[in-house]
PDB file of N, CA and C in Angstrom:
ATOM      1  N   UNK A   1      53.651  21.304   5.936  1.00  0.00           N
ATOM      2  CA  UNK A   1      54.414  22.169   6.803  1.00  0.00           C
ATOM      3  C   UNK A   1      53.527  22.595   7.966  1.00  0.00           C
ATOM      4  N   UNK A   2      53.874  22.864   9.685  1.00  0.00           N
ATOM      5  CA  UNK A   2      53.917  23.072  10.423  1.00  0.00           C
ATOM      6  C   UNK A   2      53.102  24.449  10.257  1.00  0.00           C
ATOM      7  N   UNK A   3      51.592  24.683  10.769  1.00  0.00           N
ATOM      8  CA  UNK A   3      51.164  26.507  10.796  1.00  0.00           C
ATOM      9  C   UNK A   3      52.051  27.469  11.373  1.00  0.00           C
ATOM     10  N   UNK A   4      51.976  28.424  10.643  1.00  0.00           N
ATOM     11  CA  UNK A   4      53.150  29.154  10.916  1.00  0.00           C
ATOM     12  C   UNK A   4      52.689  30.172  12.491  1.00  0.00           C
ATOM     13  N   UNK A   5      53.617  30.598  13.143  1.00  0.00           N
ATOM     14  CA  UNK A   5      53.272  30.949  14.608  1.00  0.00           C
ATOM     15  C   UNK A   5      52.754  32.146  14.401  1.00  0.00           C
ATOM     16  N   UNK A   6      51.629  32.682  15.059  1.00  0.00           N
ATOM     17  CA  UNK A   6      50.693  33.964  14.668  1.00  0.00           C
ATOM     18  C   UNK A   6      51.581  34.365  15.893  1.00  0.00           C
ATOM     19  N   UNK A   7      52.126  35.941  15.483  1.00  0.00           N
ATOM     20  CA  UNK A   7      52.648  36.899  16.135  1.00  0.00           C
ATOM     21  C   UNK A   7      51.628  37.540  16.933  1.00  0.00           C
ATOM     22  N   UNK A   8      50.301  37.410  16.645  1.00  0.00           N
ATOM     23  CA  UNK A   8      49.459  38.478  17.049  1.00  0.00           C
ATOM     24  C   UNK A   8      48.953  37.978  18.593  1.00  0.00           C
ATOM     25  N   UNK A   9      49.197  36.470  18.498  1.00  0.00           N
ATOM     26  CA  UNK A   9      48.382  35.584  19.564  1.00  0.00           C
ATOM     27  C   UNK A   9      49.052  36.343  20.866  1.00  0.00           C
ATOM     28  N   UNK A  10      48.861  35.987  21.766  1.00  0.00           N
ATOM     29  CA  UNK A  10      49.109  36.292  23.489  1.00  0.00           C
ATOM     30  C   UNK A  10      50.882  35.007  23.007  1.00  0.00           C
ATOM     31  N   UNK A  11      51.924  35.329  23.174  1.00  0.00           N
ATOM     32  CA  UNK A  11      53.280  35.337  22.892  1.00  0.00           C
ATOM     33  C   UNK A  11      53.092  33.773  23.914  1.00  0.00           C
ATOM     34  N   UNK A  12      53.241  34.559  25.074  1.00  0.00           N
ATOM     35  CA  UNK A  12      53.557  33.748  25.968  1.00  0.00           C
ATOM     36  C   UNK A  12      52.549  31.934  26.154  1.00  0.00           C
ATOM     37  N   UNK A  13      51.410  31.911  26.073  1.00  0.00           N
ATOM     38  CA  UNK A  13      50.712  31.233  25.736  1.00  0.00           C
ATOM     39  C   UNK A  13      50.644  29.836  24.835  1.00  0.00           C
ATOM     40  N   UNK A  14      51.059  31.106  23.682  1.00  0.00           N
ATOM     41  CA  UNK A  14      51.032  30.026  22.213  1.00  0.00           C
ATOM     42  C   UNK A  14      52.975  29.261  22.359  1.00  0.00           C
ATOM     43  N   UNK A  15      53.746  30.401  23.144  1.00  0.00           N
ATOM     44  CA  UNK A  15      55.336  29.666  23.162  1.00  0.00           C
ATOM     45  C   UNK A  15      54.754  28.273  23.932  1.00  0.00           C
ATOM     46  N   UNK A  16      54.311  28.485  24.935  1.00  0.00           N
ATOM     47  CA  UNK A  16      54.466  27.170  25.774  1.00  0.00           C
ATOM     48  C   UNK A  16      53.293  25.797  25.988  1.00  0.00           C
ATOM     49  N   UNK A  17      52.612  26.400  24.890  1.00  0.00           N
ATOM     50  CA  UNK A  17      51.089  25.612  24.327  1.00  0.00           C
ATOM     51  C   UNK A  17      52.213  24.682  23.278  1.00  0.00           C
ATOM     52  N   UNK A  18      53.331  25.730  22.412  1.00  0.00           N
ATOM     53  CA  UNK A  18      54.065  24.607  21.366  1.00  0.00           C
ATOM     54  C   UNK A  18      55.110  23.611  22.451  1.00  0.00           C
ATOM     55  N   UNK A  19      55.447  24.188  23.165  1.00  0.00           N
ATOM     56  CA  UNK A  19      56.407  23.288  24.345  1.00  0.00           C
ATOM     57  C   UNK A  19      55.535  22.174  24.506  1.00  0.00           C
ATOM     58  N   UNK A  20      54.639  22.515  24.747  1.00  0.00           N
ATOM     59  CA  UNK A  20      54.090  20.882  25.590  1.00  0.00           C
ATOM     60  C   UNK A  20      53.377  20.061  24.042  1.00  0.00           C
ATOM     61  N   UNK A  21      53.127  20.497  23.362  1.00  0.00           N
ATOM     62  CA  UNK A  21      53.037  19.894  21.953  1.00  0.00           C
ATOM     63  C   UNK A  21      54.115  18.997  21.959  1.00  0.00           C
ATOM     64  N   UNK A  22      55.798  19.636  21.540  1.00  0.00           N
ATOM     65  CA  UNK A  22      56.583  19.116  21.433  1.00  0.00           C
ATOM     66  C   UNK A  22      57.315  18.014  22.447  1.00  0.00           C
ATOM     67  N   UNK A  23      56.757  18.424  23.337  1.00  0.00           N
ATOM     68  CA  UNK A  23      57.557  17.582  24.548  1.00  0.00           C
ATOM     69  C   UNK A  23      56.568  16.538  24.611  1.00  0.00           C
ATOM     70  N   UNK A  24      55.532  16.816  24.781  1.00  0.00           N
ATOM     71  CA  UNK A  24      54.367  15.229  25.047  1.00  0.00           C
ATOM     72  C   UNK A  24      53.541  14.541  23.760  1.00  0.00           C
ATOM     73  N   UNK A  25      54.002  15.517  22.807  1.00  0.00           N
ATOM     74  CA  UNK A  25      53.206  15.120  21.469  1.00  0.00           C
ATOM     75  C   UNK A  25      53.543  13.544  21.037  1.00  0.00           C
ATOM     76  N   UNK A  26      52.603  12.931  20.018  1.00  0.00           N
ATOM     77  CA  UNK A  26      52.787  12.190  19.322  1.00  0.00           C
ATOM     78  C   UNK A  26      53.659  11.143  18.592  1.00  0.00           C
ATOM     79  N   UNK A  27      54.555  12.256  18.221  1.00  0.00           N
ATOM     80  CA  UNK A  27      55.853  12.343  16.887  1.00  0.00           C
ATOM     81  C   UNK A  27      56.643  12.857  17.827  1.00  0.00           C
ATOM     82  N   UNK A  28      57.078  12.428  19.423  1.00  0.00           N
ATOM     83  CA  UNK A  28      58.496  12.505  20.055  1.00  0.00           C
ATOM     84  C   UNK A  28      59.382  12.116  19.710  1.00  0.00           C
ATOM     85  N   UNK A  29      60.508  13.015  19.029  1.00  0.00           N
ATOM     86  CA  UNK A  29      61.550  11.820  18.531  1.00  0.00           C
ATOM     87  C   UNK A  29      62.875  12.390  20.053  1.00  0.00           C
ATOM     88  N   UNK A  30      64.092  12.066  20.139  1.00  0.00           N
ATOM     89  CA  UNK A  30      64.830  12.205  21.042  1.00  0.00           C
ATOM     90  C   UNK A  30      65.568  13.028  21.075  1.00  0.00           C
ATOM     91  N   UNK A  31      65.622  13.886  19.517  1.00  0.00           N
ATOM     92  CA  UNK A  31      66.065  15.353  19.375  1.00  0.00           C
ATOM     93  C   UNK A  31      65.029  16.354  19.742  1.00  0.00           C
ATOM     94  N   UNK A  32      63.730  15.856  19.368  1.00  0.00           N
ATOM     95  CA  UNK A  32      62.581  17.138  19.811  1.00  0.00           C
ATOM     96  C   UNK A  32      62.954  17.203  21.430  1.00  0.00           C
ATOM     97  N   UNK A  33      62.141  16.436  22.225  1.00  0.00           N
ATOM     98  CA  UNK A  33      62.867  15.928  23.945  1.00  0.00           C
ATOM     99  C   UNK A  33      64.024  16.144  24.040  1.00  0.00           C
ATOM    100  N   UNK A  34      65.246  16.722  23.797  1.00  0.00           N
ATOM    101  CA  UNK A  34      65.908  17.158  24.382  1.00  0.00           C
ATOM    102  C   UNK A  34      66.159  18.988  24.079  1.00  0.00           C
ATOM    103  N   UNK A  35      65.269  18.999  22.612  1.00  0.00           N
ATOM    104  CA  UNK A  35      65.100  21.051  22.927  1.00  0.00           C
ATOM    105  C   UNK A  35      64.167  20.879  24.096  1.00  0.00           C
ATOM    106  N   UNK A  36      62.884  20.183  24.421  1.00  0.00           N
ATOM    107  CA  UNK A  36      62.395  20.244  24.713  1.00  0.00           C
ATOM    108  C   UNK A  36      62.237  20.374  26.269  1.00  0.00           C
ATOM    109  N   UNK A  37      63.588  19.850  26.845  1.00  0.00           N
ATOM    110  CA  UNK A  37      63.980  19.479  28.062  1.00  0.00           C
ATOM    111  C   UNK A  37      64.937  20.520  28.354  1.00  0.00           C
ATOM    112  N   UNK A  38      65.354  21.355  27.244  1.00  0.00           N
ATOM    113  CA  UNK A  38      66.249  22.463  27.188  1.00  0.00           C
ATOM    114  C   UNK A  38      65.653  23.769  27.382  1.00  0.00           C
ATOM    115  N   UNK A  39      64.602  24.008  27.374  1.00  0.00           N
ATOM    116  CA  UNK A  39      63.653  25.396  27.284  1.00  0.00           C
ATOM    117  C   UNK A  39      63.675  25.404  28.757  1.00  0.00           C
ATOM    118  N   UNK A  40      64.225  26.633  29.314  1.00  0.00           N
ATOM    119  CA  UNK A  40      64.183  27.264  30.262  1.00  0.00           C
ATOM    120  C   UNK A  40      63.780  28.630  30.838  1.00  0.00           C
ATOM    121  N   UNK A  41      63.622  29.023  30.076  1.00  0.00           N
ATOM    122  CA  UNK A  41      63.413  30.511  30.292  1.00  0.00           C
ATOM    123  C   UNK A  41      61.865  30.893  29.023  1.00  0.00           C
ATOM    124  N   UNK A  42      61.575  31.718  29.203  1.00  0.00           N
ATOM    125  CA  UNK A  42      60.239  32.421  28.334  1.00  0.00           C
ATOM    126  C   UNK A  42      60.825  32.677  26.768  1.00  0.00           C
ATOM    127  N   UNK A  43      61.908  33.551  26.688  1.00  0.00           N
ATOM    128  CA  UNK A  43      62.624  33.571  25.258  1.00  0.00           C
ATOM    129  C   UNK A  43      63.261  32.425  24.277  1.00  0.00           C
ATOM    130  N   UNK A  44      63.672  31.051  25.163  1.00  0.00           N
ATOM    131  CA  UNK A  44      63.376  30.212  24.470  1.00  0.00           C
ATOM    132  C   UNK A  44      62.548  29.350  23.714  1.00  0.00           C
ATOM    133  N   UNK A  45      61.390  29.414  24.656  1.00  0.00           N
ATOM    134  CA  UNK A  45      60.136  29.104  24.576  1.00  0.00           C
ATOM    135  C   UNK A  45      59.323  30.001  22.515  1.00  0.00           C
ATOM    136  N   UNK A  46      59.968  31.127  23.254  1.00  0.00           N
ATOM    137  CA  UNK A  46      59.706  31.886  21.663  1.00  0.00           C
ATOM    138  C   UNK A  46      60.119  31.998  20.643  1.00  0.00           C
ATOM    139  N   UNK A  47      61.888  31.490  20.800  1.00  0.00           N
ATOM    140  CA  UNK A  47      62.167  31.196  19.640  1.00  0.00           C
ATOM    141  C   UNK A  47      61.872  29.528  19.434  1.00  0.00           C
ATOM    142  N   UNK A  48      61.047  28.638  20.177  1.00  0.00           N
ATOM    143  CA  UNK A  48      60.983  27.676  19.626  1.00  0.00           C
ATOM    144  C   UNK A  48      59.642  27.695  18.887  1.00  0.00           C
ATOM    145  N   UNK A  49      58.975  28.755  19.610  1.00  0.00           N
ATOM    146  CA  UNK A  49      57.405  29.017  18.556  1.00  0.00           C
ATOM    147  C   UNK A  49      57.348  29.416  16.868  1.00  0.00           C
ATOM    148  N   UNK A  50      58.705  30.314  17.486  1.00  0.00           N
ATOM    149  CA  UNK A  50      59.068  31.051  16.019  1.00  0.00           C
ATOM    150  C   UNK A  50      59.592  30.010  14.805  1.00  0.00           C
ATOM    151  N   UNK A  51      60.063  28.926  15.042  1.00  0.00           N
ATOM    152  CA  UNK A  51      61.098  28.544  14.575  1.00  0.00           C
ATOM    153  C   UNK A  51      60.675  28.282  13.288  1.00  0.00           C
ATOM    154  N   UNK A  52      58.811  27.388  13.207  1.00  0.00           N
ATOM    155  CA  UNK A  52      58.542  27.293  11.602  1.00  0.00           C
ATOM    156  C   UNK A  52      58.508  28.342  11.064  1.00  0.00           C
ATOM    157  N   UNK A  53      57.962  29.520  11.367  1.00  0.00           N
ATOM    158  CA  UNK A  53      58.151  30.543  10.648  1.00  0.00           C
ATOM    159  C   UNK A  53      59.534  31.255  10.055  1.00  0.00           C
ATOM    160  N   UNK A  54      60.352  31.107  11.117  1.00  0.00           N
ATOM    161  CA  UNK A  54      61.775  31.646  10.870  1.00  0.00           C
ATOM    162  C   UNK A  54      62.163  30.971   9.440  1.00  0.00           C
ATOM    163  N   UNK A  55      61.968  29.444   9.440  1.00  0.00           N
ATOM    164  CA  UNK A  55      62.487  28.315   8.613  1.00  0.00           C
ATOM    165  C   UNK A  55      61.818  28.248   6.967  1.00  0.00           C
ATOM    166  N   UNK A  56      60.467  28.593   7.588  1.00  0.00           N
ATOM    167  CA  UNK A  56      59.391  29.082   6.064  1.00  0.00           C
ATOM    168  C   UNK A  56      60.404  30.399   6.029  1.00  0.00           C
ATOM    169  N   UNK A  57      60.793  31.138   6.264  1.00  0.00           N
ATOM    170  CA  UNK A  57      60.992  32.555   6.086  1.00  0.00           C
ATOM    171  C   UNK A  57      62.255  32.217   4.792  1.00  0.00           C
ATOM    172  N   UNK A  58      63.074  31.541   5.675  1.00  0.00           N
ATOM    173  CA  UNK A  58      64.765  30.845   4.843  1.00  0.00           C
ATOM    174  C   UNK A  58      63.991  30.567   3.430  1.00  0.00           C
ATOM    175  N   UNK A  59      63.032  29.354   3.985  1.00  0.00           N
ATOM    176  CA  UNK A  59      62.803  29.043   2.157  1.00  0.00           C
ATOM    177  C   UNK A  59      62.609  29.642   1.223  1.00  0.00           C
ATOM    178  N   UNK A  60      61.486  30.849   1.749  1.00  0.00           N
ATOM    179  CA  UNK A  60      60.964  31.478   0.266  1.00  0.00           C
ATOM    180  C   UNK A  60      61.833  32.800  -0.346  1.00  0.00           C
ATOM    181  N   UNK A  61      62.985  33.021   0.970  1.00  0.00           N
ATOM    182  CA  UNK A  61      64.137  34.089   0.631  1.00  0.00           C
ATOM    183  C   UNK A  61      65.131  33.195  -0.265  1.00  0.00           C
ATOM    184  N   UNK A  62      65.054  31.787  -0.046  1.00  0.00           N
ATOM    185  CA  UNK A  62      66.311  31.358  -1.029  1.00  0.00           C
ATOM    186  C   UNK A  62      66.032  30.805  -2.354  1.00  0.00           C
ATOM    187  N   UNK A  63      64.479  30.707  -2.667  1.00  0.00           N
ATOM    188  CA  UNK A  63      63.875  30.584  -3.623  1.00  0.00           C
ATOM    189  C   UNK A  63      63.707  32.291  -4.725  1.00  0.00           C
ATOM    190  N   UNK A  64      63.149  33.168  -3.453  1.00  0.00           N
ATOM    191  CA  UNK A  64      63.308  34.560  -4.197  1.00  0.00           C
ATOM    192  C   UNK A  64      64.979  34.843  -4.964  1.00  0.00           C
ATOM    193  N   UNK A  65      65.992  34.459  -3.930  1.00  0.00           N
ATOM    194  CA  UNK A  65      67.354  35.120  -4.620  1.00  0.00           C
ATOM    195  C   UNK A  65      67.833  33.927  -5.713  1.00  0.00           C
ATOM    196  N   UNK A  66      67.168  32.608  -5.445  1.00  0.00           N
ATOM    197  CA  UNK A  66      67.590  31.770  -7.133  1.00  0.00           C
ATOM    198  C   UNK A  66      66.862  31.737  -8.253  1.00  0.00           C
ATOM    199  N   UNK A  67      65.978  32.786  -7.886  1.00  0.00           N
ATOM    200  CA  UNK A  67      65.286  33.528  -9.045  1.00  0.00           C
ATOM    201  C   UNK A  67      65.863  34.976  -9.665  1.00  0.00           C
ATOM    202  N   UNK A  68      66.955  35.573  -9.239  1.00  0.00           N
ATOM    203  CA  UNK A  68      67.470  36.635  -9.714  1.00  0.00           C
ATOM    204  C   UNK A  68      68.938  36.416  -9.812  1.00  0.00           C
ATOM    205  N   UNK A  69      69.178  37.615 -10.671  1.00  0.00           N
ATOM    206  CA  UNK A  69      70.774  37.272 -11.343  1.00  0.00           C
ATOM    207  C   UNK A  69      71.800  37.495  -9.947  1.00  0.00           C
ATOM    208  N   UNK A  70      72.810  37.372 -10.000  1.00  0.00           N
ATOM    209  CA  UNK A  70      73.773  37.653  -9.101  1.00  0.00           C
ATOM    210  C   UNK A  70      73.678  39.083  -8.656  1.00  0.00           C
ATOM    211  N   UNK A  71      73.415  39.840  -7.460  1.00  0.00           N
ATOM    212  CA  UNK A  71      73.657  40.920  -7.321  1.00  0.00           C
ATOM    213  C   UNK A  71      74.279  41.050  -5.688  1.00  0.00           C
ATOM    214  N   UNK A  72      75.057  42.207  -5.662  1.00  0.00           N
ATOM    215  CA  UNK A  72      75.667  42.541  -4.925  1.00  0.00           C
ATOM    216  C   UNK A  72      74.687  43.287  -3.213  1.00  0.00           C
ATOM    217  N   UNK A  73      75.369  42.898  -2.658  1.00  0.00           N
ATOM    218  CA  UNK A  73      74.374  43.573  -0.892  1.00  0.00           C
ATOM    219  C   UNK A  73      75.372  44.624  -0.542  1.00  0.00           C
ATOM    220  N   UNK A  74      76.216  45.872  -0.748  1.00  0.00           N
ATOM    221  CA  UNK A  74      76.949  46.426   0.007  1.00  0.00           C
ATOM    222  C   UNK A  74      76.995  46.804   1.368  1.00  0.00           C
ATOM    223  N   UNK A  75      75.166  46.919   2.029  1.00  0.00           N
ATOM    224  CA  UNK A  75      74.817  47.077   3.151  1.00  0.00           C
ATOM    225  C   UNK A  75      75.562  46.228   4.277  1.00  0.00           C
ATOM    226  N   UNK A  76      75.575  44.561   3.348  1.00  0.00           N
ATOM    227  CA  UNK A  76      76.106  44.022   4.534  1.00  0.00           C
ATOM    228  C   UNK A  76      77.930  43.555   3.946  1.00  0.00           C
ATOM    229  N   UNK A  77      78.496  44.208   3.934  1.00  0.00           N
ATOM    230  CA  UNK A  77      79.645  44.099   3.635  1.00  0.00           C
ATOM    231  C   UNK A  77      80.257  44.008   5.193  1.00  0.00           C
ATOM    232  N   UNK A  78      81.263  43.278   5.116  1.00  0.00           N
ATOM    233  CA  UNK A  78      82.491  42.975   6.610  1.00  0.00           C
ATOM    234  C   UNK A  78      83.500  43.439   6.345  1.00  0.00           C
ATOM    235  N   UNK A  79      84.094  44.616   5.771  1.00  0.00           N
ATOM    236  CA  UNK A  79      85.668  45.058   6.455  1.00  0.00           C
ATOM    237  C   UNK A  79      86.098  44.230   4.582  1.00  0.00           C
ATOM    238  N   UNK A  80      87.147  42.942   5.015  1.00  0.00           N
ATOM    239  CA  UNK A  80      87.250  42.180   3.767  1.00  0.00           C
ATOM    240  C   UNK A  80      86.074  41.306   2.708  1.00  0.00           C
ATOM    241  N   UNK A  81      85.189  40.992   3.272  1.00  0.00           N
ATOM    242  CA  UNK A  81      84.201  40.054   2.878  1.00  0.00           C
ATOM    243  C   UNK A  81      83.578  41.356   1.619  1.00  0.00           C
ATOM    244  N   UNK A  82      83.461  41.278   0.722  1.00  0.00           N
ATOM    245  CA  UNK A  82      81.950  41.797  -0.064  1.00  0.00           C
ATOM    246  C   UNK A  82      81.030  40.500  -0.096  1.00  0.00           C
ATOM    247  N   UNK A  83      79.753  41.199   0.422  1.00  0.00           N
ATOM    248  CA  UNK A  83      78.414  40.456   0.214  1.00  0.00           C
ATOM    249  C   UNK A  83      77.801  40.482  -1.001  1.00  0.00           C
ATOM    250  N   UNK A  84      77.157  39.038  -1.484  1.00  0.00           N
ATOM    251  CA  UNK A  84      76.500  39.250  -2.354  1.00  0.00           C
ATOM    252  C   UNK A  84      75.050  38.429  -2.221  1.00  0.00           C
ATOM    253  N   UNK A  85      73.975  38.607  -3.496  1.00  0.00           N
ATOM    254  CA  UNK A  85      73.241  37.367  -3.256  1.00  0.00           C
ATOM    255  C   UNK A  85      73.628  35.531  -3.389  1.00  0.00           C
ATOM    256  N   UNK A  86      74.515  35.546  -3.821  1.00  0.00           N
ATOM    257  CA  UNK A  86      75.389  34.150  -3.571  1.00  0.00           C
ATOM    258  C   UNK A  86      75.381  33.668  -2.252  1.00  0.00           C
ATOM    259  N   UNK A  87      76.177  34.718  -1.496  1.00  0.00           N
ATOM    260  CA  UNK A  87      76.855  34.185  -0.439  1.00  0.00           C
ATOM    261  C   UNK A  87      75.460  34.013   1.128  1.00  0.00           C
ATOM    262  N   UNK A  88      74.548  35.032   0.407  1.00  0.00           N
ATOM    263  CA  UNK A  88      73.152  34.765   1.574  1.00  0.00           C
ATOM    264  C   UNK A  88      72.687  33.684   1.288  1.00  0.00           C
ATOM    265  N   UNK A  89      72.500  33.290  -0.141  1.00  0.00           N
ATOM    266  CA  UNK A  89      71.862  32.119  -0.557  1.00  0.00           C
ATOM    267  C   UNK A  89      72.639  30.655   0.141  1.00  0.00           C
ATOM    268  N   UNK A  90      73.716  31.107   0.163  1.00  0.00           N
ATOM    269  CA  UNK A  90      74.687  30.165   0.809  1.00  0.00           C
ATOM    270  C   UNK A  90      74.249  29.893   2.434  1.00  0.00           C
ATOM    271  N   UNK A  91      74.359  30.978   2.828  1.00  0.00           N
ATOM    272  CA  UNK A  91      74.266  30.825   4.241  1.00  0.00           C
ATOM    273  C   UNK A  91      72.722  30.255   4.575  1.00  0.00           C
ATOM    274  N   UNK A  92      71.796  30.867   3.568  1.00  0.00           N
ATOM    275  CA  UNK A  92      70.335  30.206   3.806  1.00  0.00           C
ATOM    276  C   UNK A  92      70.153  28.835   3.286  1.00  0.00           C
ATOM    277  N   UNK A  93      71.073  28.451   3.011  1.00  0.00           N
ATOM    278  CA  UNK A  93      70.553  26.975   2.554  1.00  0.00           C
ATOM    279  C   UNK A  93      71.410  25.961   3.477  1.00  0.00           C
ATOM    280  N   UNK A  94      72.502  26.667   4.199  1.00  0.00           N
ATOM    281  CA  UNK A  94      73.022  26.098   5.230  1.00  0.00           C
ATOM    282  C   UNK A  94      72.487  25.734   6.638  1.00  0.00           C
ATOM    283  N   UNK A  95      71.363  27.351   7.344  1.00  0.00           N
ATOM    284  CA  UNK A  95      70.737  27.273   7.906  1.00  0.00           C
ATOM    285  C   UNK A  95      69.337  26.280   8.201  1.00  0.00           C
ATOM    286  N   UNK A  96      69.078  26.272   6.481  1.00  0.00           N
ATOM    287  CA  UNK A  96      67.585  25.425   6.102  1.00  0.00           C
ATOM    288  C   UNK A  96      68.086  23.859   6.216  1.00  0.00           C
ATOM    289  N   UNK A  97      69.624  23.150   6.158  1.00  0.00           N
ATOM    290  CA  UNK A  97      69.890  21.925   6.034  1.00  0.00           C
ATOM    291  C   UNK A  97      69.608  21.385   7.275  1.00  0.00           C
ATOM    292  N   UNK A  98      70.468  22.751   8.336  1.00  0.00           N
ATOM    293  CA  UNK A  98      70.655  22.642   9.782  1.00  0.00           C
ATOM    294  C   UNK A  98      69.189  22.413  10.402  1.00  0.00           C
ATOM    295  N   UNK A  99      68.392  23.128  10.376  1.00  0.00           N
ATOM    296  CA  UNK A  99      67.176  22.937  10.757  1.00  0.00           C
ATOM    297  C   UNK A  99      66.241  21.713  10.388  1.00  0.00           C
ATOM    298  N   UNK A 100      66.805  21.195   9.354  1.00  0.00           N
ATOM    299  CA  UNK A 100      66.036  19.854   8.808  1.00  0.00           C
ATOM    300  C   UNK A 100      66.605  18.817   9.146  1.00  0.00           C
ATOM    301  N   UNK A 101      67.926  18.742  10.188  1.00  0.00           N
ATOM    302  CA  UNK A 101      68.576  17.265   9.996  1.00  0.00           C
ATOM    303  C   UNK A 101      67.984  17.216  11.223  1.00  0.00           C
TER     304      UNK A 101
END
């Protein structure tokens, strides 16, 4: 796995030190080159720094909740929806597919 992006570094720097990684690196494939051709602004740039970390983040939250019994989130309840740990686990393993294809 990819080092995860140090928050502490100078932001701006390390975002666009990973841009040109990705854009001129090695392992160009034609999906990297076109985020890559897509970064326009400074905040993209950061969430593309962020992104292994964000993605490590998914894993070890959907590993933590398929280690515990079913429990309920009321915090994040919607109106009709009740939340539970199911339905995050759901959404995090949806997110983690998305990010890997």
């Amino acid at each position: 796995m990819q080092e995860p992006y140090d928050i502490f570094k100078d932001t701006n720097e390390s975002a666009f030190a990973l841009y040109r990684k990705v854009k001129h690196g090695p392992d160009i494939t034609p999906m990297r080159r076109a985020v890559a051709d897509s970064i326009t602004d400074m905040q993209t740039a950061r969430l593309l720094a962020a992104a292994p970390l964000l993605l490590e983040s998914c894993e070890r939250a959907l590993t933590a909740l398929n280690t515990a019994p079913r429990f309920r989130v009321p915090a994040l309840d919607s109106g009709k929806e009740k939340m539970d740990s199911y339905k995050i686990a759901s959404l995090l393993t949806r997110v983690i597919v998305l990010a890997k294809e």
